[in-house]
Protein backbone atom coordinates (compact mmCIF):
# COMPACT_ATOMS: atom_id res chain seq x y z
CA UNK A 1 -26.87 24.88 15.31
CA UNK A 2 -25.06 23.41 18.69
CA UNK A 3 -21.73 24.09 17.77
CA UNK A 4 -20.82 27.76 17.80
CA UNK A 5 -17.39 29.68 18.08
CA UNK A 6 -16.47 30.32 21.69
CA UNK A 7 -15.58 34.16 21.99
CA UNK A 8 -12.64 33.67 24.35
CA UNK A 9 -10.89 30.76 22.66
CA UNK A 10 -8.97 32.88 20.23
CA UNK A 11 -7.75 35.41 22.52
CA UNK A 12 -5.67 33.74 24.75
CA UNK A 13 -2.99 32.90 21.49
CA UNK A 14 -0.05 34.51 21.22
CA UNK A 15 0.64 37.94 19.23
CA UNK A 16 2.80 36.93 16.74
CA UNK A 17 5.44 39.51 14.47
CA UNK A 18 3.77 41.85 12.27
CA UNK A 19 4.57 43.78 8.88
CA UNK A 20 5.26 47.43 9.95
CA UNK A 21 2.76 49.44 8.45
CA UNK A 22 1.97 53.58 8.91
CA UNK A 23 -0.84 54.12 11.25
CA UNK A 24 -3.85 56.43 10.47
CA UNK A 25 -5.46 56.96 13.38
CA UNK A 26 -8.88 59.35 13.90
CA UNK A 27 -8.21 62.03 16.04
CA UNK A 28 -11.19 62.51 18.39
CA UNK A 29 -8.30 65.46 20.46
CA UNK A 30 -9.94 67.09 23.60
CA UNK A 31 -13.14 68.70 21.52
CA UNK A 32 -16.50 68.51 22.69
CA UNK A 33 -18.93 65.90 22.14
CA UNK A 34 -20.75 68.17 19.47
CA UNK A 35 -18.25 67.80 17.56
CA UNK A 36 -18.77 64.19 17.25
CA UNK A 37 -19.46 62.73 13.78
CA UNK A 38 -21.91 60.11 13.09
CA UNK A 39 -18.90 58.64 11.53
CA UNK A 40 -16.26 58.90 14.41
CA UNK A 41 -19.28 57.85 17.03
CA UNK A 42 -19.30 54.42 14.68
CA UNK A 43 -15.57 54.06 14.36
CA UNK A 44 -16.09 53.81 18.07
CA UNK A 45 -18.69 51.66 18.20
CA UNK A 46 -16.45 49.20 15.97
CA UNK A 47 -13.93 49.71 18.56
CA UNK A 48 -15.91 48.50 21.39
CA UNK A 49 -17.48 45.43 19.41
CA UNK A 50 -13.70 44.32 18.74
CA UNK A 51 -12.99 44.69 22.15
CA UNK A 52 -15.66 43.11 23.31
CA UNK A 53 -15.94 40.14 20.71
CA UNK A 54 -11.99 39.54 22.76
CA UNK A 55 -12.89 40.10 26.40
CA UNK A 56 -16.73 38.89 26.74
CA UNK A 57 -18.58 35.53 26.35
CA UNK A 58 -20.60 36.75 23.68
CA UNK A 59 -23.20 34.12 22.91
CA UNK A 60 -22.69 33.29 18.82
CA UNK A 61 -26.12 31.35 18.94
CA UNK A 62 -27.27 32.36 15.48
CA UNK A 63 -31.01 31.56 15.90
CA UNK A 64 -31.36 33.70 19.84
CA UNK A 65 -28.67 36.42 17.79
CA UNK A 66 -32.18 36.62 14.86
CA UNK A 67 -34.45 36.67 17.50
CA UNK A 68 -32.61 39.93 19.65
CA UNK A 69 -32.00 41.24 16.19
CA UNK A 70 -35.55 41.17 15.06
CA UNK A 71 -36.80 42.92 18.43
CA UNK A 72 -34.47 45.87 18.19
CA UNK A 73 -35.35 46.03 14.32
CA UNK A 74 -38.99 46.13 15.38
CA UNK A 75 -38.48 48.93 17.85
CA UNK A 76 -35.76 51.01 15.47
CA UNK A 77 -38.39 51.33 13.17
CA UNK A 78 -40.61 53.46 15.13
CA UNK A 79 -37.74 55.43 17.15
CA UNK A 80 -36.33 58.69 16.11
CA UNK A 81 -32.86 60.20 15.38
CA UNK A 82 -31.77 56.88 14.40
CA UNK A 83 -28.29 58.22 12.56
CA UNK A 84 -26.63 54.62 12.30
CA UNK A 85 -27.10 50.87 12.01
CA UNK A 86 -27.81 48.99 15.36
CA UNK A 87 -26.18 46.02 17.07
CA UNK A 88 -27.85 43.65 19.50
CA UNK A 89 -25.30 41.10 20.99
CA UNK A 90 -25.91 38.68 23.55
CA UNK A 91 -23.37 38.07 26.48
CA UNK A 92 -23.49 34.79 28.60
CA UNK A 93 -24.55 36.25 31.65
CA UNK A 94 -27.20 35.13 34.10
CA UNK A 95 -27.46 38.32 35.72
CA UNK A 96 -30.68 40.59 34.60
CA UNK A 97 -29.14 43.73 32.42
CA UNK A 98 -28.66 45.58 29.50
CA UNK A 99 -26.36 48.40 28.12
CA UNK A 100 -25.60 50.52 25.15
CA UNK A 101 -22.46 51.94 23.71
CA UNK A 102 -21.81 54.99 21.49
CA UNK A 103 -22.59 53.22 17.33
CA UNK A 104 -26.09 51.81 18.46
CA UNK A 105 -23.73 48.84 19.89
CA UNK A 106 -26.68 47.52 22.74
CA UNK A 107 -25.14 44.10 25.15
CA UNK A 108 -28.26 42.11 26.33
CA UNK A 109 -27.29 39.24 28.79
CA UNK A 110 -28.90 36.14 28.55
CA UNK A 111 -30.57 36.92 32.10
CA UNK A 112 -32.96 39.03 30.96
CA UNK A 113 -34.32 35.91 28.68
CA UNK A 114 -34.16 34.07 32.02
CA UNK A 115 -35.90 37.24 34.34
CA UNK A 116 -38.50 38.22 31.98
CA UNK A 117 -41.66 36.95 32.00
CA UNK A 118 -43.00 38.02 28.46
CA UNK A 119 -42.08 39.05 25.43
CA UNK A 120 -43.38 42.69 26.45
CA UNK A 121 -40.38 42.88 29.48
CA UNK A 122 -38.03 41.87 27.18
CA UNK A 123 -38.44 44.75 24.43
CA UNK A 124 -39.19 47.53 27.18
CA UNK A 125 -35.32 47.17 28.58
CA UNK A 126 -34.33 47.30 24.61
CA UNK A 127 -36.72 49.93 24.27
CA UNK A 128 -35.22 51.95 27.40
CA UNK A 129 -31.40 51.39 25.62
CA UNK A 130 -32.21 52.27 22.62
CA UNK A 131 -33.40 55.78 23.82
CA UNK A 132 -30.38 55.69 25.68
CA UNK A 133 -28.83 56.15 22.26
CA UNK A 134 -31.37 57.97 20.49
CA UNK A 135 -31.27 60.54 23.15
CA UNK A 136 -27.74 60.85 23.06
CA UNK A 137 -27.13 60.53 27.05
CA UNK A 138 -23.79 58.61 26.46
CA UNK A 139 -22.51 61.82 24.00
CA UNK A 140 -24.01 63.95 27.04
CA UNK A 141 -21.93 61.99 29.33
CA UNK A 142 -18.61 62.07 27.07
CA UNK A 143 -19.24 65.77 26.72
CA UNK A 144 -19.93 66.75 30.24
CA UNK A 145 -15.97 65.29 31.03
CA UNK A 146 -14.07 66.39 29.06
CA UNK A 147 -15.79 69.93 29.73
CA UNK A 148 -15.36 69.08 33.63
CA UNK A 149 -11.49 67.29 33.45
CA UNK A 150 -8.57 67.39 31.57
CA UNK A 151 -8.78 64.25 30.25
CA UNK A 152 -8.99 62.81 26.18
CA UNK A 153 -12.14 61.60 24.92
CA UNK A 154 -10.23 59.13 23.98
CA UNK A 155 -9.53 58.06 27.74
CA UNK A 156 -12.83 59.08 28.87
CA UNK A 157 -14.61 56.49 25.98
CA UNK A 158 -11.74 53.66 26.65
CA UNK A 159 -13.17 53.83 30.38
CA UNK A 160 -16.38 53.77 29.93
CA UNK A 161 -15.56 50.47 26.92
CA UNK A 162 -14.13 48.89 29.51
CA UNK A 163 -16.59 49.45 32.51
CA UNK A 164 -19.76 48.28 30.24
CA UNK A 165 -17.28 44.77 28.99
CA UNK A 166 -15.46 44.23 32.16
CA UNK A 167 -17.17 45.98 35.29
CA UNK A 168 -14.07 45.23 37.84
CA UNK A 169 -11.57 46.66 34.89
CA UNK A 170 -13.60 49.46 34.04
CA UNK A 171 -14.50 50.26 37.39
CA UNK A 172 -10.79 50.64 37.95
CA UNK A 173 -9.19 51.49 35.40
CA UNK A 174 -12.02 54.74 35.26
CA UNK A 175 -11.02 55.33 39.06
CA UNK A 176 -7.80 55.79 38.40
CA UNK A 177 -8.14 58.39 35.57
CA UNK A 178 -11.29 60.17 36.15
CA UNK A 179 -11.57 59.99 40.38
CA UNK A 180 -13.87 58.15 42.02
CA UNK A 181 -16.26 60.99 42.44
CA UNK A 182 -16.48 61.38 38.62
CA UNK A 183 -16.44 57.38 38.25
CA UNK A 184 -19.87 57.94 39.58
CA UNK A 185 -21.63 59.68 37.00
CA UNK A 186 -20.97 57.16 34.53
CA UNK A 187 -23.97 55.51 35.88
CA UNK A 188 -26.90 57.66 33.59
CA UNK A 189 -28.42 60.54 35.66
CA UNK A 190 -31.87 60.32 37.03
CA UNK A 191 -33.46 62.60 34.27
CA UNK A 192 -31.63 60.49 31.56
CA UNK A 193 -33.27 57.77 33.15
CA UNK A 194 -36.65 59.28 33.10
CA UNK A 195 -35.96 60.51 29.60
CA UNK A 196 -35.20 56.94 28.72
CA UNK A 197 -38.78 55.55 29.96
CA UNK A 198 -41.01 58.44 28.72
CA UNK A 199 -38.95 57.58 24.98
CA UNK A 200 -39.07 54.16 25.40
CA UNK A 201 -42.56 53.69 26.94
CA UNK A 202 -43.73 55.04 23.85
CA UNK A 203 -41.53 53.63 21.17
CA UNK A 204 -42.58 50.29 23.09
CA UNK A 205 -46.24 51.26 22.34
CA UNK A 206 -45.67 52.30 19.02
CA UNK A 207 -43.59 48.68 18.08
CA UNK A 208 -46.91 47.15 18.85
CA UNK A 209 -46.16 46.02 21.99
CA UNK A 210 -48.09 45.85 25.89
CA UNK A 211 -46.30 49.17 27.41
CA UNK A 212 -47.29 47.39 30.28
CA UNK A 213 -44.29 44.82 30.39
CA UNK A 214 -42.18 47.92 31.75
CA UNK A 215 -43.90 48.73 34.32
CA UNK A 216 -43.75 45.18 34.80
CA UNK A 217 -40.61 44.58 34.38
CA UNK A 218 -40.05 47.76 37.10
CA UNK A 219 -42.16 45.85 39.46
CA UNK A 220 -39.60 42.70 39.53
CA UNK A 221 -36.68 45.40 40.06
CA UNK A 222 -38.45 46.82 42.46
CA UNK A 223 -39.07 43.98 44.88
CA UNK A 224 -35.35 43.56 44.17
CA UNK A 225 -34.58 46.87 45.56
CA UNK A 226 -32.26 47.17 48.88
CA UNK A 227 -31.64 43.48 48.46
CA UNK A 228 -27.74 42.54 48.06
CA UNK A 229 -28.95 40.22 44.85
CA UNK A 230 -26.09 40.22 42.57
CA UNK A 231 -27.99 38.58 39.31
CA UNK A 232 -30.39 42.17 39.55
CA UNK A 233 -26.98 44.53 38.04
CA UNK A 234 -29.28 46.24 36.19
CA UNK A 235 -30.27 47.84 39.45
CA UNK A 236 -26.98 49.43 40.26
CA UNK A 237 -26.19 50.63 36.41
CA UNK A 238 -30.06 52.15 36.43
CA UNK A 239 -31.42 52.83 39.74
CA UNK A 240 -34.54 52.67 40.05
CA UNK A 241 -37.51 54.50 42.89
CA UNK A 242 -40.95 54.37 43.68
CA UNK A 243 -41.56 57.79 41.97
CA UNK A 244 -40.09 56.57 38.97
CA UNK A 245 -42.28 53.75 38.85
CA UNK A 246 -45.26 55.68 39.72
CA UNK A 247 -45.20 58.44 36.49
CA UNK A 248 -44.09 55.10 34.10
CA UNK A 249 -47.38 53.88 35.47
CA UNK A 250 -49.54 57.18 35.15
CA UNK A 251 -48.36 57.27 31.73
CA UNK A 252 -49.05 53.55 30.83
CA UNK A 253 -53.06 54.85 32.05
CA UNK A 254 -53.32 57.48 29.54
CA UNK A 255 -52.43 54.97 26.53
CA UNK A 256 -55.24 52.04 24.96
CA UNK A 257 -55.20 49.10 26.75
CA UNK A 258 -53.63 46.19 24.72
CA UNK A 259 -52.90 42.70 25.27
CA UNK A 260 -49.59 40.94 25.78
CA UNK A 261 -47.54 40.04 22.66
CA UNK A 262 -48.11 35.89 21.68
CA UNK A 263 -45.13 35.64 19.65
CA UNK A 264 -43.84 32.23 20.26
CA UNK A 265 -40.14 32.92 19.79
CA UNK A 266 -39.63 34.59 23.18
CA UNK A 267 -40.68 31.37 24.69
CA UNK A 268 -38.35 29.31 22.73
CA UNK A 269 -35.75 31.77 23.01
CA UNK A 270 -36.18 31.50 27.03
CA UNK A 271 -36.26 28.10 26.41
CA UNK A 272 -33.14 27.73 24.86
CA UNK A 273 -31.11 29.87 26.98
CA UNK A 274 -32.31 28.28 30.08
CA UNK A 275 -31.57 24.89 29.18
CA UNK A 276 -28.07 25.73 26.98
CA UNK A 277 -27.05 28.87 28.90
CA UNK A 278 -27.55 28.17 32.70
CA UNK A 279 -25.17 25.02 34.03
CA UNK A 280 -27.50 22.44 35.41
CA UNK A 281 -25.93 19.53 37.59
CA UNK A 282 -28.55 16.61 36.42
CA UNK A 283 -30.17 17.46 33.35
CA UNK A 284 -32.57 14.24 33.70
CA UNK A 285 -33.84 16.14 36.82
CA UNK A 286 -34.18 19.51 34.83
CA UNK A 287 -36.04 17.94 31.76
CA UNK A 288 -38.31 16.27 34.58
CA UNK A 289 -38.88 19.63 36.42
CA UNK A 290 -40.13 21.25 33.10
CA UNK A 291 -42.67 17.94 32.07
CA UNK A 292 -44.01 18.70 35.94
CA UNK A 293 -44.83 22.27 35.31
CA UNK A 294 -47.74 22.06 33.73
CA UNK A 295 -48.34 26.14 34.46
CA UNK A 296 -45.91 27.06 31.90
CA UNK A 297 -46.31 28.42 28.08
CA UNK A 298 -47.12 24.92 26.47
CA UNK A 299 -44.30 26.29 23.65
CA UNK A 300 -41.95 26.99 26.14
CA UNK A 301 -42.47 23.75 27.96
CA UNK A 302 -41.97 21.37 24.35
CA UNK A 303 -39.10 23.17 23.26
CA UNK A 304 -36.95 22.84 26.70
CA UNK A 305 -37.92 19.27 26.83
CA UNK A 306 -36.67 18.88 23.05
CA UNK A 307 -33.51 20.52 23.99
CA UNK A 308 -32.89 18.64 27.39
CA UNK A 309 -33.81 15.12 25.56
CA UNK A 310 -31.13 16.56 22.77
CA UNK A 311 -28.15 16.99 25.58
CA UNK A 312 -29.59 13.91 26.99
CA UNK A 313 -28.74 12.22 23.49
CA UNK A 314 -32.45 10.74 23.74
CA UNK A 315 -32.97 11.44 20.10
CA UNK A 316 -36.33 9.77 20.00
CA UNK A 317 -37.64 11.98 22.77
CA UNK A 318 -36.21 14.71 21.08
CA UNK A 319 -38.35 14.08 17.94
CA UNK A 320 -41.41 13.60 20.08
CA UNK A 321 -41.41 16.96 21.68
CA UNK A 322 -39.78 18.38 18.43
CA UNK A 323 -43.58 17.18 17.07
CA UNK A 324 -45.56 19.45 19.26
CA UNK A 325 -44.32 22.76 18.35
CA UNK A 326 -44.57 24.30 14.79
CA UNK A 327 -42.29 23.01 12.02
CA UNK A 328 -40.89 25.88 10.21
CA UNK A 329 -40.52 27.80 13.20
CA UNK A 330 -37.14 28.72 13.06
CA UNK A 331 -35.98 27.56 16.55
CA UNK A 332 -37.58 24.04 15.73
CA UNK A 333 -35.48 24.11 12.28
CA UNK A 334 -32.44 24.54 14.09
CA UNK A 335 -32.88 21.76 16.46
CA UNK A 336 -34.27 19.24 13.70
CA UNK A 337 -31.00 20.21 11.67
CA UNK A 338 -28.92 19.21 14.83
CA UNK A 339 -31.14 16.26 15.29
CA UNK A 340 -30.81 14.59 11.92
CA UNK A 341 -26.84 15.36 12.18
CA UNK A 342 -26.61 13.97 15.79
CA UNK A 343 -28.31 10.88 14.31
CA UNK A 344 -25.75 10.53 11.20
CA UNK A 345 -28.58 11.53 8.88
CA UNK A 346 -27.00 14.20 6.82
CA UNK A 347 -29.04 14.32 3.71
CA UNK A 348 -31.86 14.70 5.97
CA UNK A 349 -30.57 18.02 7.37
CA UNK A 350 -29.59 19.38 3.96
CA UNK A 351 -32.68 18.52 2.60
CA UNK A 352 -34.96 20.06 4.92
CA UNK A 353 -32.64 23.09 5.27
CA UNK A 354 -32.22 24.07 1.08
CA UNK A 355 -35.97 23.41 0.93
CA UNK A 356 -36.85 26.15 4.02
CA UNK A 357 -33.73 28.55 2.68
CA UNK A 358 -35.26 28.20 -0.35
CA UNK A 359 -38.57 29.68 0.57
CA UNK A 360 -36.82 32.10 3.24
CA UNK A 361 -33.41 33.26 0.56
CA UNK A 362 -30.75 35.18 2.60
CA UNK A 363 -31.98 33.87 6.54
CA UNK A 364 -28.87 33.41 8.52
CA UNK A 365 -30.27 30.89 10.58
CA UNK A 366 -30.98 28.26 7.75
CA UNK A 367 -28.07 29.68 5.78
CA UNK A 368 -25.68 28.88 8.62
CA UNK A 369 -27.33 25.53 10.00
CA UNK A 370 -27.03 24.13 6.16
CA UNK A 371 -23.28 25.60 6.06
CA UNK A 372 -22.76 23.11 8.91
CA UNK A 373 -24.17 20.22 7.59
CA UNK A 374 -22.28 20.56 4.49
CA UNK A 375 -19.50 20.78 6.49
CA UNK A 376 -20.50 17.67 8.48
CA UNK A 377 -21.53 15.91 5.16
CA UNK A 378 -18.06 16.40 3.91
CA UNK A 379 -19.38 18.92 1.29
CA UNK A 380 -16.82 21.21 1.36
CA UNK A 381 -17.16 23.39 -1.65
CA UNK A 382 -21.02 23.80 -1.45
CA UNK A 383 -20.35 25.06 2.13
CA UNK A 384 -17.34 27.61 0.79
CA UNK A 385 -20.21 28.71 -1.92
CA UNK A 386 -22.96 29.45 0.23
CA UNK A 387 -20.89 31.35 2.96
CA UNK A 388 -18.95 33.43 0.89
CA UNK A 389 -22.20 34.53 -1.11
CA UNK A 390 -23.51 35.16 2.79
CA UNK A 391 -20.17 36.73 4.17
CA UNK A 392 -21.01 39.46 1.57
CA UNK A 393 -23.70 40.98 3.37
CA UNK A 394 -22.56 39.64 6.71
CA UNK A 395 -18.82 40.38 7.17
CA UNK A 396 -18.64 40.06 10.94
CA UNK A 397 -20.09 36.48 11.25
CA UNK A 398 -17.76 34.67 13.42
CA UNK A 399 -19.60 31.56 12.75
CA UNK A 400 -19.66 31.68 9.01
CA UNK A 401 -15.67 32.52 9.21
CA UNK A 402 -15.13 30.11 11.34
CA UNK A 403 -17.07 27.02 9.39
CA UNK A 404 -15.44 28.79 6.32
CA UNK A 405 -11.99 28.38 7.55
CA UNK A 406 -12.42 24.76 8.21
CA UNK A 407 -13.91 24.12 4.50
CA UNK A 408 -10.32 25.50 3.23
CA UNK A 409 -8.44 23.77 5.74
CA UNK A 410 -9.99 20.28 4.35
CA UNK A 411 -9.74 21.10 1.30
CA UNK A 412 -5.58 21.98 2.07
CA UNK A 413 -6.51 26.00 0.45
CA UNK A 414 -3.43 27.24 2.36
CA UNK A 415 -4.21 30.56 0.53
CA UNK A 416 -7.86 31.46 1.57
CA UNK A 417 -7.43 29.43 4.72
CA UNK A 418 -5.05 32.07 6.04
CA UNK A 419 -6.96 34.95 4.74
CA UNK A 420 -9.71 33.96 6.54
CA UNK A 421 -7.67 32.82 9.85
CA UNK A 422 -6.87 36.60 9.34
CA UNK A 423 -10.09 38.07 9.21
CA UNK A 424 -11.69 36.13 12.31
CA UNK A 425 -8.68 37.08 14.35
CA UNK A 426 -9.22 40.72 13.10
CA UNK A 427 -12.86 40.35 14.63
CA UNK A 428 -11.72 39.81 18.15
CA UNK A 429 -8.71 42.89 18.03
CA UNK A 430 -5.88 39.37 17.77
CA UNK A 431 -4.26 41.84 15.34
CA UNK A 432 -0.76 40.50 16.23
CA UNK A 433 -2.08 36.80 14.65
CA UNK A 434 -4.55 38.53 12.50
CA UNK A 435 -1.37 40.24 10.38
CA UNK A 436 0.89 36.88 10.74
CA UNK A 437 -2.04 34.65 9.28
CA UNK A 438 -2.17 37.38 6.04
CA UNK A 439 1.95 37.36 6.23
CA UNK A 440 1.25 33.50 5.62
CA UNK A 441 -0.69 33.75 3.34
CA UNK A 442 1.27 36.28 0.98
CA UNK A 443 3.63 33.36 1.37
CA UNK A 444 1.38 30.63 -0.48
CA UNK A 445 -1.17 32.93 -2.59
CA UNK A 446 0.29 32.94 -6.12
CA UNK A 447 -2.10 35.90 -7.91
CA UNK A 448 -0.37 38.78 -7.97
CA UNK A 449 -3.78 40.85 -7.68
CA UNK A 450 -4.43 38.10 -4.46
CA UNK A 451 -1.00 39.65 -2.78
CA UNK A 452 -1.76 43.24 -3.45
CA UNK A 453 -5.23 42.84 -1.61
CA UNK A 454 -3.70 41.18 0.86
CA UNK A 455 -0.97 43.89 1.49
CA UNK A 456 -3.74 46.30 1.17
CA UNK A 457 -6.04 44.62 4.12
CA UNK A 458 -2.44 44.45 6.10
CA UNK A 459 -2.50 48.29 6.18
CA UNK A 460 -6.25 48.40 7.23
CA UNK A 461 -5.40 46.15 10.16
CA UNK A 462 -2.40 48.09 10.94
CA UNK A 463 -4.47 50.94 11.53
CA UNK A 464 -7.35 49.81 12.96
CA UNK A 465 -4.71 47.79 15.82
CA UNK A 466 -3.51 51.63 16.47
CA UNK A 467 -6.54 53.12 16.71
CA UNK A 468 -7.47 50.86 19.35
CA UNK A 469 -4.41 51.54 20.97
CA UNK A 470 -4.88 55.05 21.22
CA UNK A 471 -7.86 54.70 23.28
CA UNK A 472 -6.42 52.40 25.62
CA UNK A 473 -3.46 54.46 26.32
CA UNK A 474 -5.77 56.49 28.89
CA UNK A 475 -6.47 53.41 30.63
C-alpha cells in the first residue's frame, strides 16, 4: 500500500476547546518500582506509544509493520516472564538502533533493515530488547531513582519517554531534573547489557534462528567503535567492548551449529526500506546500481528493482521484476495491488486481494491494501464494512482510521466521520481536537444511545489527556 498516514501531519493542528470533564488519573506517587503493576507498567506503555505516535516519524507501512511484528512474535514465544502484549514499531530513521520502553513497547529504526546483513542480525537486536524487558532492567532503572533522588516516578518515566522519542529533548529535559551525573545511568549498565545477550543469545537460538547473527551483528559495531559515525547510535545507548564480544562468542561455541535463516521477507523488507525509506537524488541511477549488483540476494535484487521501476512510474518494468519473485508473497501482493491501482485497473486489485484475504481471513496487509482499493474504486461502503469488522481487533490502526474517515467523509456521514476524526486524533495525544471532533459530532449524531457513548468516550479522553499530563509535569 504506497499511501500511508504521515505520523507528524496531525500534530501540528491546533488544540481546539474541550468539554470539561473530571480527571482520573493513576497514581504511580514516589513508591518503588516493586510496586509496579503489570497494569500501571501498560498504562505507561500506552502513554509512551501516544506520545510517540505525536512526536516520531513512525513508519505506518503495514506490510514492513507484519514483518517486525512476526519476528518479535517468533521470539516472544520462546522468552520468559512475558506479563503483557508486545509492540514493535518502526521509526524512519537511518541510523542503526533499537530501544524498549516499560509495556513491551520496542522502537526499531528502519536502519537496522538497512545495517543488517541477514535476517539472523536483525532478530538478535530484537532479541537483546526484548530481554531488556523480560529482565526488567528499565523497572531496575526506575527503581534505583527514585530510591537514589527525590524525584516522582512519574518525572523519572516522562524523562526517560522523552530521551528514547526525542534524544536532544530527553537528554535535556532529564538533565535538568535528574543531574547530569544521574542522566548517565539511563544508558543500561554493563551487567544489564551482558544479561541482555546471555537472554537473548539464547531466546535467539531457541526462535530457530543462527545465534551467530549477534555476534555478527557485534562485529559491525565493533569496527564502528571510537569512530564519530552518527548512523551507529546504537553504540552510545549500548556500549559495546571486546570482552563483551568475546563471552557472546564463547557462548555461541558451546551451542549446535546452524545455518542462516532463508526467509525471503527480510530481503524484501530491506528492499523496501532502502528504496522507500532512504532519499535518493536519481532514482534511474539507484534502480541501475541494484540491476549491476549481481552479488546480492536475487529476492532482494527483483523486489528493489520492482519498487524503483514503481516510483519511476515504469509500470511495465514493474510487472517484469514483479514476475520473478513469488506471487502470494505478501510484499509482492502489496506492490501488485499498488500496481493495478497506479494503472487505473481497480477490479484487478480487488480481485486479486478478496481472493488472497480469502484464503489468509483476518491479514492486515491484504485487509488494508483491499480497504484502499475500495476506497480508490469509489466503493465506499464495502471499505466502511471491512474496516470496521478489522478495527475490532485492531483499534490502534492509524491507517484503517484514517481510510475509514475518508469513506464517511464521501459518503457526507457527518456523524461517524467525526467520531472517527476523534479517535485518530486520540492516537497521537491531539486530545484538544480529539474532544472537539466528538463535541461535533454530539452536534449531528441523532441516537440518543450514539450521544451517550459519545459523552462516555469524552470522559475517557479527558482522563487519559491528564494522565499524560501528569507525567510531563516533571519535565
Amino acid at each position: 500500500m504506497k499511501k500511508t498516514l504521515q505520523a507528524l501531519g496531525l500534530t501540528l493542528l491546533l488544540s481546539l476547546p474541550t468539554v470539561s470533564a473530571e480527571p482520573s488519573i493513576p497514581d504511580l506517587g514516589t513508591a518503588g518500582v516493586l510496586g509496579l503493576t503489570v497494569q500501571k507498567e501498560q498504562q505507561l506503555g500506552d502513554y509512551f506509544m501516544r506520545t510517540a505516535r505525536g512526536l516520531m516519524p513512525i513508519v505506518n507501512d503495514p506490510v514492513l509493520n507484519e514483518y517486525l511484528t512476526s519476528i518479535g512474535s517468533k521470539l516472544l514465544l520462546h522468552a520468559q516472564h512475558v506479563y503483557f502484549p508486545f509492540e514493535f514499531f518502526l521509526v524512519n530513521d537511518t541510523t542503526l538502533n533499537a530501544s524498549a520502553f516499560l509495556g513491551g513497547k520496542v522502537r526499531v529504526n528502519t536502519g537496522l533493515f538497512i545495517y543488517s546483513d541477514t535476517e539472523d542480525e536483525f532478530a538478535s537486536v530484537l532479541a537483546h530488547e526484548i530481554s531488556h524487558v523480560t529482565q526488567r532492567h528499565i523497572a531496575r532503572f526506575l527503581e534505583s531513582q527514585v530510591r537514589a533522588t527525590r524525584m516522582t516516578l512519574a518525572s523519572i518515566i516522562g524523562s526517560i519517554a522523552m530521551a528514547i522519542i526525542n534524544p536532544s529533548m530527553g537528554m535535556a529535559a532529564a538533565s535538568a531534573t535528574m543531574g547530569a551525573q544521574a542522566q548517565s545511568r539511563i544508558n543500561f549498565t554493563r551487567d544489564n547489557e551482558y544479561e541482555a545477550d546471555r537472554i537473548g543469545l539464547n531466546l535467539l537460538y531457541q526462535s530457530g534462528f543462527n545465534p551467530e547473527g549477534m555476534i555478527d551483528m557485534f562485529r559491525h559495531l565493533l569496527a564502528q567503535q571510537g569512530n564519530i559515525n552518527p548512523a551507529f547510535t546504537l553504540l552510545i545507548d549500548h556500549p559495546l567492548s571486546e570482552i563483551r564480544v568475546a563471552e557472546a562468542q564463547n557462548r555461541v561455541q558451546q551451542l549446535p551449529k546452524r545455518q542462516n535463516s532463508t526467509n525471503i521477507d527480510f530481503y524484501l523488507a530491506k528492499a523496501r526500506v532502502n528504496v522507500r525509506y532512504v532519499r535518493h537524488q536519481d532514482m534511474q541511477a539507484y534502480l541501475q546500481a541494484i540491476l549491476n549488483d549481481t552479488s546480492s540476494n536475487a529476492h532482494y535484487r527483483h523486489y528493489a528493482a520492482a519498487l524503483c521501476a514503481f516510483e519511476l512510474k515504469d509500470y511495465a518494468a514493474c510487472e517484469r521484476y514483479l514476475a520473478m519473485l513469488p506471487s502470494q508473497n505478501l510484499f509482492v501482493m502489496d506492490l501488485a495491488a499498488d500496481l493495478a491501482l497506479a494503472q487505473h485497473e481497480n477490479d484487478r486489485a480487488i480481485t486479486m486481494l478478496r481472493s488472497a484475504l480469502n484464503r489468509r481471513p483476518g491479514n492486515s496487509v491484504l485487509t488494508l491494501n483491499l480497504a484502499n482499493a475500495y476506497l480508490t474504486a469509489r466503493q465506499y461502503q464495502r471499505c466502511i464494512s471491512l474496516l470496521k469488522d478489522y478495527m475490532d481487533k485492531n483499534p490502534h490502526d492509524v491507517n484503517a482510521l484514517d481510510m475509514l474517515s475518508q469513506a464517511y467523509g464521501r459518503l457526507n456521514n457527518q456523524c461517524e466521520l467525526n467520531q472517527t476524526r476523534g479517535e485518530l486524533f486520540a492516537l497521537y495525544a491531539n486530545y484538544g481536537r480529539s474532544i472537539y471532533m466528538f463535541n461535533q459530532a454530539l452536534n449531528v449524531c441523532p441516537q440518543r444511545l450514539t450521544q451517550e457513548r459519545i459523552k462516555a468516550r469524552v470522559v475517557e479522553i479527558a482522563n487519559q489527556r491528564a494522565f499524560d499530563e501528569s507525567l510531563r509535569k516533571g519535565l
